[in-house]
C-alpha atoms as a PDB file:
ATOM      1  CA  UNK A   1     111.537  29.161 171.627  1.00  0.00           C
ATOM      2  CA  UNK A   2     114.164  31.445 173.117  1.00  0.00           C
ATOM      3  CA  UNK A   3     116.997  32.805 170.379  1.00  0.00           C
ATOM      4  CA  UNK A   4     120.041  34.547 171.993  1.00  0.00           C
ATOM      5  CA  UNK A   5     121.908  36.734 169.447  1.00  0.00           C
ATOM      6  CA  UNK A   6     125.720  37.547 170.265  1.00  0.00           C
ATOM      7  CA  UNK A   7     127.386  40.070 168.317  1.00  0.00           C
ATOM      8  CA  UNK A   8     129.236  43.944 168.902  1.00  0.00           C
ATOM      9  CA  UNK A   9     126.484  45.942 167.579  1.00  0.00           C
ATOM     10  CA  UNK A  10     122.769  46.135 166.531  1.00  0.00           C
ATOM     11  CA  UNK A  11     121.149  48.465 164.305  1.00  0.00           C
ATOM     12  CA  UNK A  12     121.209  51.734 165.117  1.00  0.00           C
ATOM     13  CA  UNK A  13     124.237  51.017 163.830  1.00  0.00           C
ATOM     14  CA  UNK A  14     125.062  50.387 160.126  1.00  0.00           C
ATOM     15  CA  UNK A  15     126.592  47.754 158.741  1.00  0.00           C
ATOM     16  CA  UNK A  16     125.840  44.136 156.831  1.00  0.00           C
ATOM     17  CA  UNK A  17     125.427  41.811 159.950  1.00  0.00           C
ATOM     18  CA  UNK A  18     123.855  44.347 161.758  1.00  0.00           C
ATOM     19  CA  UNK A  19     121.331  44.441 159.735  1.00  0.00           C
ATOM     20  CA  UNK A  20     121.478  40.770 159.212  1.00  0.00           C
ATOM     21  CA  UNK A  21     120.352  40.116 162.511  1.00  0.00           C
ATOM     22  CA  UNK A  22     117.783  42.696 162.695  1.00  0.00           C
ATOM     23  CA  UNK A  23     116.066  41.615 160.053  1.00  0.00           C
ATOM     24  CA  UNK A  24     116.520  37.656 161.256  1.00  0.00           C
ATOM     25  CA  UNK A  25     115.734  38.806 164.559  1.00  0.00           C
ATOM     26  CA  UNK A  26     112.787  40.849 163.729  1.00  0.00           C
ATOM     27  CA  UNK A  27     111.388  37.721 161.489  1.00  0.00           C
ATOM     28  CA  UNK A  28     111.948  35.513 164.350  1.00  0.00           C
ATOM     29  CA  UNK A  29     110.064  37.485 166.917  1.00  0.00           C
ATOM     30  CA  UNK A  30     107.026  37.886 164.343  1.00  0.00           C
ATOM     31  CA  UNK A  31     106.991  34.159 163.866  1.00  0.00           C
ATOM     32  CA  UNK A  32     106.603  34.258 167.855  1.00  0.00           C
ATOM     33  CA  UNK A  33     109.851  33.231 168.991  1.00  0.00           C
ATOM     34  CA  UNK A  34     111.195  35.154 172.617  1.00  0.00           C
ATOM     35  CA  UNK A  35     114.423  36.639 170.734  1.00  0.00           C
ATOM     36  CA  UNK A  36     117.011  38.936 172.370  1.00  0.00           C
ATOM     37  CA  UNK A  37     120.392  40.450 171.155  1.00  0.00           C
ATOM     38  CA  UNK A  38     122.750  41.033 172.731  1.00  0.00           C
ATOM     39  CA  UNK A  39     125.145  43.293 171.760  1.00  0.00           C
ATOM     40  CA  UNK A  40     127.955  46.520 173.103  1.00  0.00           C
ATOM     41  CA  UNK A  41     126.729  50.123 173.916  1.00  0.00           C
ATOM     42  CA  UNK A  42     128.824  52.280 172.552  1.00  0.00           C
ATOM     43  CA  UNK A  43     129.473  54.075 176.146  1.00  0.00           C
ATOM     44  CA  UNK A  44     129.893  52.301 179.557  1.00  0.00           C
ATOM     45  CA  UNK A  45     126.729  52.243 180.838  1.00  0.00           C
ATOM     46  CA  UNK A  46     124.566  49.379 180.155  1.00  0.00           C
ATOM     47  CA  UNK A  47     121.342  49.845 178.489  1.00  0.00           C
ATOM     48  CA  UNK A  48     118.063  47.964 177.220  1.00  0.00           C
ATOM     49  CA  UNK A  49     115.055  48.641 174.607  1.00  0.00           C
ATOM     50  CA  UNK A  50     112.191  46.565 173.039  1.00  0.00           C
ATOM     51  CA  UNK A  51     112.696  47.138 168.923  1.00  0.00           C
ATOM     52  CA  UNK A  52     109.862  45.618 166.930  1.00  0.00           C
ATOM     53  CA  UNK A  53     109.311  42.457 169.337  1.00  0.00           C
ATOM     54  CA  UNK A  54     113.061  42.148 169.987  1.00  0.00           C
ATOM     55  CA  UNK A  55     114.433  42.767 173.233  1.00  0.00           C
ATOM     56  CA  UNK A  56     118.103  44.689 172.527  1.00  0.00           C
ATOM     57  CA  UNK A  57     120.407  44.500 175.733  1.00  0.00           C
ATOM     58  CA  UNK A  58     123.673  46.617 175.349  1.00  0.00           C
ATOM     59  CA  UNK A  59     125.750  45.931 177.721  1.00  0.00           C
ATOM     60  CA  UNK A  60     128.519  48.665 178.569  1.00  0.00           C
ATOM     61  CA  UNK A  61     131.976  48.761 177.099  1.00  0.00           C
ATOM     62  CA  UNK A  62     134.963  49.323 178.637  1.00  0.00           C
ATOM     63  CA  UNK A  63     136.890  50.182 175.275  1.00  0.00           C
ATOM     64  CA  UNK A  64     137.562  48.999 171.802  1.00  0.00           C
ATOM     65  CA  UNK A  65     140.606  47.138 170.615  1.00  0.00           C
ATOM     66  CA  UNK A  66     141.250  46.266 167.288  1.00  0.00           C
ATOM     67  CA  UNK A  67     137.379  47.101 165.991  1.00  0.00           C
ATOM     68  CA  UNK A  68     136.502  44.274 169.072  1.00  0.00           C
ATOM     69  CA  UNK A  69     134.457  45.895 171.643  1.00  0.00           C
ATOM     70  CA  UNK A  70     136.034  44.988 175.474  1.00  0.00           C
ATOM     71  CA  UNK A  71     132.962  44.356 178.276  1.00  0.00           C
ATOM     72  CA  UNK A  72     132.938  43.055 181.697  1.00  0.00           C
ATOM     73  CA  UNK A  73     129.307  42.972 181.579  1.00  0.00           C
ATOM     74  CA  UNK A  74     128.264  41.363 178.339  1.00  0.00           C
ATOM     75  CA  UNK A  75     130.117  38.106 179.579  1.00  0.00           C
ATOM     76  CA  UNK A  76     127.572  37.927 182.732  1.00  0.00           C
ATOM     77  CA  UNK A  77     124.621  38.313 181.052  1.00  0.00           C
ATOM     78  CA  UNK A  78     126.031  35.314 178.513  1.00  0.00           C
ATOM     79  CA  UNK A  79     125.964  33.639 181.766  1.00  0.00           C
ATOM     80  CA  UNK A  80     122.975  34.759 183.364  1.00  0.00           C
ATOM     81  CA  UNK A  81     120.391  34.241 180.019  1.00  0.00           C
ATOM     82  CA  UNK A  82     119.215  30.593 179.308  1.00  0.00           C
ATOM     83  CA  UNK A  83     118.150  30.636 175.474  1.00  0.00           C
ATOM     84  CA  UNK A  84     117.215  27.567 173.664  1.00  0.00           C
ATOM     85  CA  UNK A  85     119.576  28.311 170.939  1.00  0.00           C
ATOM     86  CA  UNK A  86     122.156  31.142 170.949  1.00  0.00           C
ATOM     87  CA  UNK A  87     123.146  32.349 168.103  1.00  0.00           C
ATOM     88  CA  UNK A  88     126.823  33.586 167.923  1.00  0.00           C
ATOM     89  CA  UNK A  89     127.876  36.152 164.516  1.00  0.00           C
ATOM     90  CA  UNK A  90     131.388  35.572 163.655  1.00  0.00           C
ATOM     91  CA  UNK A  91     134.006  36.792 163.437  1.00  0.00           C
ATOM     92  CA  UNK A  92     133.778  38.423 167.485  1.00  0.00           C
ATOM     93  CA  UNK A  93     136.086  36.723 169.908  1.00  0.00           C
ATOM     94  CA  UNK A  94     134.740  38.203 173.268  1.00  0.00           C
ATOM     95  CA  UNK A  95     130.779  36.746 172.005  1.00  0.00           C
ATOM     96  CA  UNK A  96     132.114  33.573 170.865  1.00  0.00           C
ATOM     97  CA  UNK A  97     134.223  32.917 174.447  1.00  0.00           C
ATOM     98  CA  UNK A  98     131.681  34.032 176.583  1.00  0.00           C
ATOM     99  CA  UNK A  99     129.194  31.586 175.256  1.00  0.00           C
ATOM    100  CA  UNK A 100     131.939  28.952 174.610  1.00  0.00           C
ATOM    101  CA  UNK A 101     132.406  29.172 178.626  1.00  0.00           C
ATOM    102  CA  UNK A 102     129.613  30.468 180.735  1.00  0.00           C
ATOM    103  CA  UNK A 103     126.657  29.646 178.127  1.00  0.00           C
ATOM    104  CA  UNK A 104     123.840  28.018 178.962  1.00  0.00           C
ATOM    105  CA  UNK A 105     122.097  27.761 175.899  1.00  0.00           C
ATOM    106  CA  UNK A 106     120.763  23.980 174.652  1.00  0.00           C
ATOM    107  CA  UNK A 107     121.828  24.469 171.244  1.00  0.00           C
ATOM    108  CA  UNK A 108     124.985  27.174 169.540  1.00  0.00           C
ATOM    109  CA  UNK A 109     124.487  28.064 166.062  1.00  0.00           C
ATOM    110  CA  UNK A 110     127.592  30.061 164.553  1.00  0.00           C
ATOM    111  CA  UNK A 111     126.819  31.868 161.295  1.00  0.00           C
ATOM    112  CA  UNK A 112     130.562  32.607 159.625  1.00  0.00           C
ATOM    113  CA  UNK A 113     129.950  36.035 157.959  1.00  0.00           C
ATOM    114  CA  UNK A 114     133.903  36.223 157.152  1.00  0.00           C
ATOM    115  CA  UNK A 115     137.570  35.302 157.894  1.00  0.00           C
ATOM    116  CA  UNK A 116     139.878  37.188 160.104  1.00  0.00           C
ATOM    117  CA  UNK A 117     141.905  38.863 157.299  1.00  0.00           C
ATOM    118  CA  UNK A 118     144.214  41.961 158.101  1.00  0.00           C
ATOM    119  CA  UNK A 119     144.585  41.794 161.812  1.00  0.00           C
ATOM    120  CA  UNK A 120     147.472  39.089 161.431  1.00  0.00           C
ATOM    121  CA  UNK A 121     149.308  39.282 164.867  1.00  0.00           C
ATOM    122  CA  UNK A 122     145.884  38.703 166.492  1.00  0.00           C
ATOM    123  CA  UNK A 123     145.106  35.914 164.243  1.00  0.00           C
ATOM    124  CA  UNK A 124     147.947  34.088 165.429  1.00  0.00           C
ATOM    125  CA  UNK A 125     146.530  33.562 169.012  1.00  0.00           C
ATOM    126  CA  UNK A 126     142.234  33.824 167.783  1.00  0.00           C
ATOM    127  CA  UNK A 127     143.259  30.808 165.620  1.00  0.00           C
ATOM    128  CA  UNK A 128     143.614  27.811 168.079  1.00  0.00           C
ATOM    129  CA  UNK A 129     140.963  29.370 170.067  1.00  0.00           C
ATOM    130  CA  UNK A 130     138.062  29.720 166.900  1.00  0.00           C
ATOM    131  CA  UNK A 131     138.953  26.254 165.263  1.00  0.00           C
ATOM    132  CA  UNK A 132     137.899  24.773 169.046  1.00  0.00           C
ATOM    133  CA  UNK A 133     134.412  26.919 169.258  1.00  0.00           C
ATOM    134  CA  UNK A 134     133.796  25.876 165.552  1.00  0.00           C
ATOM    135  CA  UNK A 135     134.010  22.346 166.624  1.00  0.00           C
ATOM    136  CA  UNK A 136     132.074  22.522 169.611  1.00  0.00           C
ATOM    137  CA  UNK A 137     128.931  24.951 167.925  1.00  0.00           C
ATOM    138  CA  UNK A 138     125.796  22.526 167.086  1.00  0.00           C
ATOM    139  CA  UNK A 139     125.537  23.744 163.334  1.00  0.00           C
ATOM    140  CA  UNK A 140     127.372  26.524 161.271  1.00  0.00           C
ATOM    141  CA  UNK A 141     126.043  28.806 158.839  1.00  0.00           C
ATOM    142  CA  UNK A 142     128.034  29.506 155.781  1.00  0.00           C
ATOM    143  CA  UNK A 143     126.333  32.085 153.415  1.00  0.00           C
ATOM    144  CA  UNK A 144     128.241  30.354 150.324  1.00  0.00           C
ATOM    145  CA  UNK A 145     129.404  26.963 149.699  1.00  0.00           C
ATOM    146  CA  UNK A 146     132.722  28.727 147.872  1.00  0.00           C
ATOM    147  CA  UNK A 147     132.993  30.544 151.625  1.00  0.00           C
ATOM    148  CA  UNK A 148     133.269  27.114 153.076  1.00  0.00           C
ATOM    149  CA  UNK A 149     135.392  25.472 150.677  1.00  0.00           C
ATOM    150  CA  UNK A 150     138.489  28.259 150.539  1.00  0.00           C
ATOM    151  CA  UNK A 151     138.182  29.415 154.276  1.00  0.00           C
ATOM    152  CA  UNK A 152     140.962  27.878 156.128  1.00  0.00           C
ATOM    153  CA  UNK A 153     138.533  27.394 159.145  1.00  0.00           C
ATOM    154  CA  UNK A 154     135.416  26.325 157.487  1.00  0.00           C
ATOM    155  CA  UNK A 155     137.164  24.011 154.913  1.00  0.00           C
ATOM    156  CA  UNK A 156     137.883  21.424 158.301  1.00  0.00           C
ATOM    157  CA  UNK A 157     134.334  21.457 159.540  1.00  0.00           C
ATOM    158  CA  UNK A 158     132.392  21.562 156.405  1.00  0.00           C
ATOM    159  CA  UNK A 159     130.098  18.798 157.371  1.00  0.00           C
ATOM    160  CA  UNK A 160     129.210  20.900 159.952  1.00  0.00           C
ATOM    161  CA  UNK A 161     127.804  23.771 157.631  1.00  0.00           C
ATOM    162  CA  UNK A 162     124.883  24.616 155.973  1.00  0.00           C
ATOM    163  CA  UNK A 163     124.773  26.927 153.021  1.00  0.00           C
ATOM    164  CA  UNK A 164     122.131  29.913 153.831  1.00  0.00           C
ATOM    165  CA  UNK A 165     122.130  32.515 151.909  1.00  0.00           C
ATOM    166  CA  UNK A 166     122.065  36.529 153.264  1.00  0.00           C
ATOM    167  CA  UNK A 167     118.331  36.857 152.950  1.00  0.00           C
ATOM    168  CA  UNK A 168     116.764  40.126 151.878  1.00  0.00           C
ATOM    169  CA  UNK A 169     112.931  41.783 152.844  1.00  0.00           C
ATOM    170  CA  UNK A 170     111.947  42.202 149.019  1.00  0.00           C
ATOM    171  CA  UNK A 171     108.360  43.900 150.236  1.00  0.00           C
ATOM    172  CA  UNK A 172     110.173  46.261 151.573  1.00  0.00           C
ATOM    173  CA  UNK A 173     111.810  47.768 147.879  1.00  0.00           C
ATOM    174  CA  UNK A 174     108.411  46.371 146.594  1.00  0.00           C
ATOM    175  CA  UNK A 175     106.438  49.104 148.486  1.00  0.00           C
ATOM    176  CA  UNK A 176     108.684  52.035 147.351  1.00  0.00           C
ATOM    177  CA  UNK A 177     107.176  54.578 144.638  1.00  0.00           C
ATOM    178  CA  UNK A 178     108.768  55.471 140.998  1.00  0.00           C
ATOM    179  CA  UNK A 179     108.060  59.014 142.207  1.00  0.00           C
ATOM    180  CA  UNK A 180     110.713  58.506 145.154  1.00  0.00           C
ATOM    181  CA  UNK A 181     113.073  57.243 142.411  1.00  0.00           C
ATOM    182  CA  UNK A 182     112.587  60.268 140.329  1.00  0.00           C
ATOM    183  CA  UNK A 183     112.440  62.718 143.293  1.00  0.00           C
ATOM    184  CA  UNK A 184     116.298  61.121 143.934  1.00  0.00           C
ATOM    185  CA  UNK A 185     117.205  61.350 140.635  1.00  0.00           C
ATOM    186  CA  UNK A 186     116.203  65.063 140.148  1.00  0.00           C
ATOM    187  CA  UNK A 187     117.950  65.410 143.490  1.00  0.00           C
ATOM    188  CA  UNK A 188     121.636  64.608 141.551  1.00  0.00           C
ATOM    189  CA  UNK A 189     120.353  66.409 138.279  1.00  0.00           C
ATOM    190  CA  UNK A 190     119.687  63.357 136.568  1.00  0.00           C
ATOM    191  CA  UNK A 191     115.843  64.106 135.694  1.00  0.00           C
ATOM    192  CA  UNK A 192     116.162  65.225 132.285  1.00  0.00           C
ATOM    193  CA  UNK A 193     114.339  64.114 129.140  1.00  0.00           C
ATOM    194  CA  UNK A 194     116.870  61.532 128.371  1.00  0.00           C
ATOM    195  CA  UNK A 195     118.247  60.775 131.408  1.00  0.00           C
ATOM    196  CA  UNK A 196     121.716  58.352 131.598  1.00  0.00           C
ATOM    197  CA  UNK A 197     122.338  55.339 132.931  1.00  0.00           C
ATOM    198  CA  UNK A 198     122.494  55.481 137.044  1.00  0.00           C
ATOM    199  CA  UNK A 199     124.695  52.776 138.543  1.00  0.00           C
ATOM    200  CA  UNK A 200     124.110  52.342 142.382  1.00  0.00           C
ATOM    201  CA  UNK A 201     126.819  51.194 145.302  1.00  0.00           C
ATOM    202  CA  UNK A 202     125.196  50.548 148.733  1.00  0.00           C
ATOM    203  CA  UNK A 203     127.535  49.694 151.294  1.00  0.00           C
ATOM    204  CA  UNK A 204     129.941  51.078 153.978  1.00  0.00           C
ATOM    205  CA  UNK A 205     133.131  52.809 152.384  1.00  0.00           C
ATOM    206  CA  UNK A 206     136.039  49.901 153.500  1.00  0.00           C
ATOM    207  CA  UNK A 207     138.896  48.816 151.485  1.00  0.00           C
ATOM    208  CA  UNK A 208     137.329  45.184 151.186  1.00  0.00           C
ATOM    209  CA  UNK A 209     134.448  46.627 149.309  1.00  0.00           C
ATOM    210  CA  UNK A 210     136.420  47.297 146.459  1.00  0.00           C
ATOM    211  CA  UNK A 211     134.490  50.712 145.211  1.00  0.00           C
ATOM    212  CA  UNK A 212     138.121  52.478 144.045  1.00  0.00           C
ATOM    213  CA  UNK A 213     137.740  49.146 141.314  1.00  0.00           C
ATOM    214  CA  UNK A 214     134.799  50.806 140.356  1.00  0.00           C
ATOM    215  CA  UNK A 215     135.488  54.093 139.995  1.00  0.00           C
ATOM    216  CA  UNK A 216     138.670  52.947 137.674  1.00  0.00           C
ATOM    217  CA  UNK A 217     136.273  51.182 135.777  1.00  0.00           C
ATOM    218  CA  UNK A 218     133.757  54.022 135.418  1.00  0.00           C
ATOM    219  CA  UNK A 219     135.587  55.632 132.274  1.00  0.00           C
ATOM    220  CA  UNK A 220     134.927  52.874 130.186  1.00  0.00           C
ATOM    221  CA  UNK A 221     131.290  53.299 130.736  1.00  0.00           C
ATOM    222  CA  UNK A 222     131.139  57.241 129.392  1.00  0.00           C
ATOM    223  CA  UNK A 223     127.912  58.199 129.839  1.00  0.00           C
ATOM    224  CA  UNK A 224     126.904  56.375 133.368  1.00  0.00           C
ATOM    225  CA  UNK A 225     126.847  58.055 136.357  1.00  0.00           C
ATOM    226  CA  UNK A 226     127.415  56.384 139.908  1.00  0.00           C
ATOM    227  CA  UNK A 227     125.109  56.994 143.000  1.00  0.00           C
ATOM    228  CA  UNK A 228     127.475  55.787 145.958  1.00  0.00           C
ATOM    229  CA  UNK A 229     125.353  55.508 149.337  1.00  0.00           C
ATOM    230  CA  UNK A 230     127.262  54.985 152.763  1.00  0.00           C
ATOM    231  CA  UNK A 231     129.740  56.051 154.798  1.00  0.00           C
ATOM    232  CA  UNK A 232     133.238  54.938 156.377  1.00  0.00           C
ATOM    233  CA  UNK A 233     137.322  55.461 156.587  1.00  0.00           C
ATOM    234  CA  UNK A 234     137.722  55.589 153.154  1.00  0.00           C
ATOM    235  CA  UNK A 235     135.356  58.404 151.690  1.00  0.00           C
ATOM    236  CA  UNK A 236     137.334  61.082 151.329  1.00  0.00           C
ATOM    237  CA  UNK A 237     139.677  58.905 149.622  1.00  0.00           C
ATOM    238  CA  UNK A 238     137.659  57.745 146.838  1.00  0.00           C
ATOM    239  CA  UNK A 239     136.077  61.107 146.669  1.00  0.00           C
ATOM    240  CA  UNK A 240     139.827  62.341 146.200  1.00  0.00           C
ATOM    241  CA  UNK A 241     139.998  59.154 143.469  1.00  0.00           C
ATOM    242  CA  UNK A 242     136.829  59.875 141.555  1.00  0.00           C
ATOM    243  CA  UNK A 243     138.254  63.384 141.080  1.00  0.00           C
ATOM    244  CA  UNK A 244     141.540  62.643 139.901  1.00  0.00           C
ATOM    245  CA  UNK A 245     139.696  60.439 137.478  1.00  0.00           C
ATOM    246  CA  UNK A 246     137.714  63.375 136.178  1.00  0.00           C
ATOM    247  CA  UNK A 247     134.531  61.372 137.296  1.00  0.00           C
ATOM    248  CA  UNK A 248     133.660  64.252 139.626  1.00  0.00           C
ATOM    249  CA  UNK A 249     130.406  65.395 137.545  1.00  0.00           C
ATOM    250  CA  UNK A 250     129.831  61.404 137.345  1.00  0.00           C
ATOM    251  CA  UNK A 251     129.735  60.274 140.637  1.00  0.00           C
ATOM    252  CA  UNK A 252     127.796  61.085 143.772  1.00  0.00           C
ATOM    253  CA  UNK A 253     128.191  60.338 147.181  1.00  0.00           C
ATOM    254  CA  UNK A 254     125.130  60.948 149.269  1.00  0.00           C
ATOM    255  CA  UNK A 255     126.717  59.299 152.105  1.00  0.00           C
ATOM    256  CA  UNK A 256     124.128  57.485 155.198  1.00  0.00           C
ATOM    257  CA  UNK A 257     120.662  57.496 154.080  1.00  0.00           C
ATOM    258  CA  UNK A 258     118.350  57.060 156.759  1.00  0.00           C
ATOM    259  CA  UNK A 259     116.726  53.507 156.814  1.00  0.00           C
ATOM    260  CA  UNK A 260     113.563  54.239 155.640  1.00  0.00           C
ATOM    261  CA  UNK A 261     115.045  56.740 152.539  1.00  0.00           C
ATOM    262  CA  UNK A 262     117.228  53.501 151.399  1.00  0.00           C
ATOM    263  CA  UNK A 263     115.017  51.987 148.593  1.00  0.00           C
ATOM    264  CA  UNK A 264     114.651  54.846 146.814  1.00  0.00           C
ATOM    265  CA  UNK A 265     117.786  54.451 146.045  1.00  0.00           C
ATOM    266  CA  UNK A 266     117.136  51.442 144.313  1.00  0.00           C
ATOM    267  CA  UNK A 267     114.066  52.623 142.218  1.00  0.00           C
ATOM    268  CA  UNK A 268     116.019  55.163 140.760  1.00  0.00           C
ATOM    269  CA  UNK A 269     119.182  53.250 139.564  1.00  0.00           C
ATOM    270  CA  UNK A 270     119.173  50.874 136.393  1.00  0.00           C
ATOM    271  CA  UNK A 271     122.056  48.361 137.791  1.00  0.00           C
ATOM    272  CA  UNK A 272     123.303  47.571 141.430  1.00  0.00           C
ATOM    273  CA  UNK A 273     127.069  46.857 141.667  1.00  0.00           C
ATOM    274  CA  UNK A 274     128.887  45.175 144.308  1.00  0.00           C
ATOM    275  CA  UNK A 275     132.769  44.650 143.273  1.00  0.00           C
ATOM    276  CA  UNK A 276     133.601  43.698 145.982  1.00  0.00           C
ATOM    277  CA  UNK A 277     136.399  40.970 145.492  1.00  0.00           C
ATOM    278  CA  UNK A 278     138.190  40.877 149.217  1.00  0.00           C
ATOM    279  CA  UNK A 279     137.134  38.059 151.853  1.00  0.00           C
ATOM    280  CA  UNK A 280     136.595  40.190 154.802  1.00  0.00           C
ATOM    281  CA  UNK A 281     133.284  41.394 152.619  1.00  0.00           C
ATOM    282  CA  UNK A 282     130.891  38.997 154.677  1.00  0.00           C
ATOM    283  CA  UNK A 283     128.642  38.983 151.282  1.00  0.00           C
ATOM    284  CA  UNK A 284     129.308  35.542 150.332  1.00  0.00           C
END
């Protein structure tokens, strides 16, 4: 089968559906599916790669407006591919009107990762235009039925939607070592004979992800400390925060971790926390 993936960017980059659809993507081409994404370069030039059975067209970009990528070319080759089911990430307006109009595909799945939430005046005129490409996609994917039944979109074409969950490759923080844990740990100075409580945040450093709720929290928990991996506009921020705080000592921001270093991460925390509590997070 062929599987057409439509969103703004693929892994190199980070981010949640990003890695969603690598990870889908990947899993579908190892099952021995033809899959391609198709997603923006980051310049104008138009580019293509093979990435672990997946063939990655990035097609060039004009310019970004309001975090949408703008490409002549990515509409064309929406046109020119054929898939057997093309797969459209949402929220992205350009994907989800190129395929609407010049798709070929036999069958459009639509998974929802969130609503349109701060970009209001755009809203206004994405609106008419989403609620008709919901209706017309083959199946949606919702990753939560509370997603479904409080978005203002999904809540009309709920019988429509399935319910599947953001899937995650457990082998892959199976394989990972207690001595990477530790070797992390002794990296922050937490490697002592009685060490304290780690707490771990993974994620990129937006206001929907609700880390500064954290951090205020942190006090009440004296003796934890807080490993905070990723990157984004509001680091220096909640660096400024965690200081003000007096949390300094308390909290560490490592910042990107290469791919590969991510699950040692894991290993050497004793609780993951996501407080995230905004519905732009595309978590669920």
């Amino acid at each position: 089968m062929k599987v057409l993936h439509i969103y703004k960017d693929y892994f190199p980059v980070l981010g949640g559906i990003e890695n969603h659809i690598r990870v889908l993507a990947e899993a579908q081409a190892a099952a021995g599916h033809q899959v391609t994404v198709l997603v923006c370069d980051p310049g104008p030039r138009t580019r293509r790669e093979r990435r672990n059975g997946v063939q990655v067209i990035k097609a060039g970009r004009l310019t970004t407006l309001a975090s949408m990528p703008i490409s002549l070319s990515q509409p064309l080759w929406v046109a020119r591919l054929r898939p057997d089911i093309a797969h459209v990430h949402s929220p992205y307006p350009l994907g989800e009107l190129a395929n609407w109009l010049l798709g070929h595909a036999r069958r459009t799945v639509i998974t929802y990762h969130s609503d349109v939430v701060r970009q209001k005046r755009l809203l206004r005129f994405y609106a008419p235009f989403l609620r008709r490409v919901l209706a017309a996609a083959d199946r949606i994917i919702a990753t939560s039925p509370h997603y479904i039944r409080t978005s203002p979109f999904l809540s009309r074409v709920a019988d429509r939607c399935t319910v599947i969950p953001l899937g995650v490759d457990v082998e892959r923080f199976a394989r990972v070592s207690a001595g990477a844990g530790a070797a992390l740990r002794a990296q922050i100075g937490l490697d002592g004979p009685a060490p304290p409580p780690l707490l771990l945040f993974v994620g990129r450093l937006r206001y929907y992800k609700g880390l500064d709720d954290l951090l205020r929290a942190l006090p009440d928990v004296p003796k934890a400390h807080l490993l905070v991996v990723g990157d984004g506009p509001m680091r220096a921020e909640w660096e400024s925060l965690a200081r003000e705080l007096g949390l300094a000592d308390r909290v560490h921001f490592l910042g990107d971790l290469p791919d590969a270093e991510l699950p040692a991460s894991y290993a050497a925390s004793d609780l993951f926390v996501l407080p995230a509590n905004a519905r732009a997070e595309a978590f669920g």
